[in-house]
Protein backbone atom coordinates (compact mmCIF):
# COMPACT_ATOMS: atom_id res chain seq x y z
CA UNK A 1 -55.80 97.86 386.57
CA UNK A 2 -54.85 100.52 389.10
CA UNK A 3 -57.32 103.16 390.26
CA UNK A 4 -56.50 107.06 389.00
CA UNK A 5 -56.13 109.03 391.65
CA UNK A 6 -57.77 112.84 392.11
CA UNK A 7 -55.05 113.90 389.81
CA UNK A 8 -55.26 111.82 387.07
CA UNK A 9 -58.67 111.60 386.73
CA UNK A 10 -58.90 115.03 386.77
CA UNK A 11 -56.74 115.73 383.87
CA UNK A 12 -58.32 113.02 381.67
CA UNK A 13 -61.57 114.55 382.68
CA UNK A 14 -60.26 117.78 380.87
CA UNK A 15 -58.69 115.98 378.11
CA UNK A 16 -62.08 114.54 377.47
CA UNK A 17 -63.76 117.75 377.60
CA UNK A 18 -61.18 119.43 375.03
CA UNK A 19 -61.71 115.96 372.43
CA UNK A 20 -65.08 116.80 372.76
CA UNK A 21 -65.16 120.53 371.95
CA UNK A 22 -62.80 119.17 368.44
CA UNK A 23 -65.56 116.80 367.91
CA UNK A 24 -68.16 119.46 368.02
CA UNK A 25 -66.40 121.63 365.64
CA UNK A 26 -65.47 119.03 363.16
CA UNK A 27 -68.97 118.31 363.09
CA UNK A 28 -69.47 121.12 362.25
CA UNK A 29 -67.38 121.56 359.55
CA UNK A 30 -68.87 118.32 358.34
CA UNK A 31 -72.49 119.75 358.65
CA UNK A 32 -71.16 123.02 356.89
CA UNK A 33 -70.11 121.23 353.92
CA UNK A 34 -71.71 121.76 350.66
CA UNK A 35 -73.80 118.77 349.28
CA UNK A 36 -71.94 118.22 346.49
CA UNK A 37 -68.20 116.95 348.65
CA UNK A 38 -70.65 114.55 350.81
CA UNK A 39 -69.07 111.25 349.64
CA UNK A 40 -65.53 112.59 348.90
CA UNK A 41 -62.53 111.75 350.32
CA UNK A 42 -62.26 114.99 352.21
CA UNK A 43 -65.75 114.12 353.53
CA UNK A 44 -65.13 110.10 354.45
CA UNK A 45 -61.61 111.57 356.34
CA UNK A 46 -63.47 114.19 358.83
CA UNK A 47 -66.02 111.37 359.16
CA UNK A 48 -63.18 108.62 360.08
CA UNK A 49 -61.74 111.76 362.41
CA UNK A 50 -64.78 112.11 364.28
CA UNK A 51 -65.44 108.51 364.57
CA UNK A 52 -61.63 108.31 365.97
CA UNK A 53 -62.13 110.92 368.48
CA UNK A 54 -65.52 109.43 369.78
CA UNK A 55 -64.03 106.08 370.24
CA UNK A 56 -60.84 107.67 371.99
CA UNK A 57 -63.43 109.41 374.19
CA UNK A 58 -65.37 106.41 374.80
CA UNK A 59 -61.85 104.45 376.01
CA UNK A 60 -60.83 107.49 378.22
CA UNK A 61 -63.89 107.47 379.64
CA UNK A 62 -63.97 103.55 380.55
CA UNK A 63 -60.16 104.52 382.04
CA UNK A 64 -61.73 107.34 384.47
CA UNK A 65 -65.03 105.34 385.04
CA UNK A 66 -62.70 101.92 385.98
């Protein structure tokens, strides 16, 4: 695979930072919930969102480290 240059890796250096700051705050929301909707559907779905992100993060971040 090609190297990013300067550029690139700056901007996917940012868009990492910004996926971040979403998966703070839907953690958040998550952590805010009341006990009773932990196992719902609504729960599972910002769980499956966060896991998403993280793993997005994780493959941008292998991309930038490459």
């Amino acid at each position: 695979m090609r190297k990013l240059n300067a550029k690139q890796r700056t901007r996917l250096e940012n868009i990492v930072s910004e996926l971040e700051d979403i998966v703070s705050d839907e953690q958040e929301k998550l952590d805010n919930l009341e006990e009773n909707f932990s196992g719902t559907e609504r729960y599972e779905k910002i769980e499956e969102g966060i896991s998403a992100l993280e793993e997005a993060i994780e493959n941008i971040q292998t991309a930038i480290d490459d």
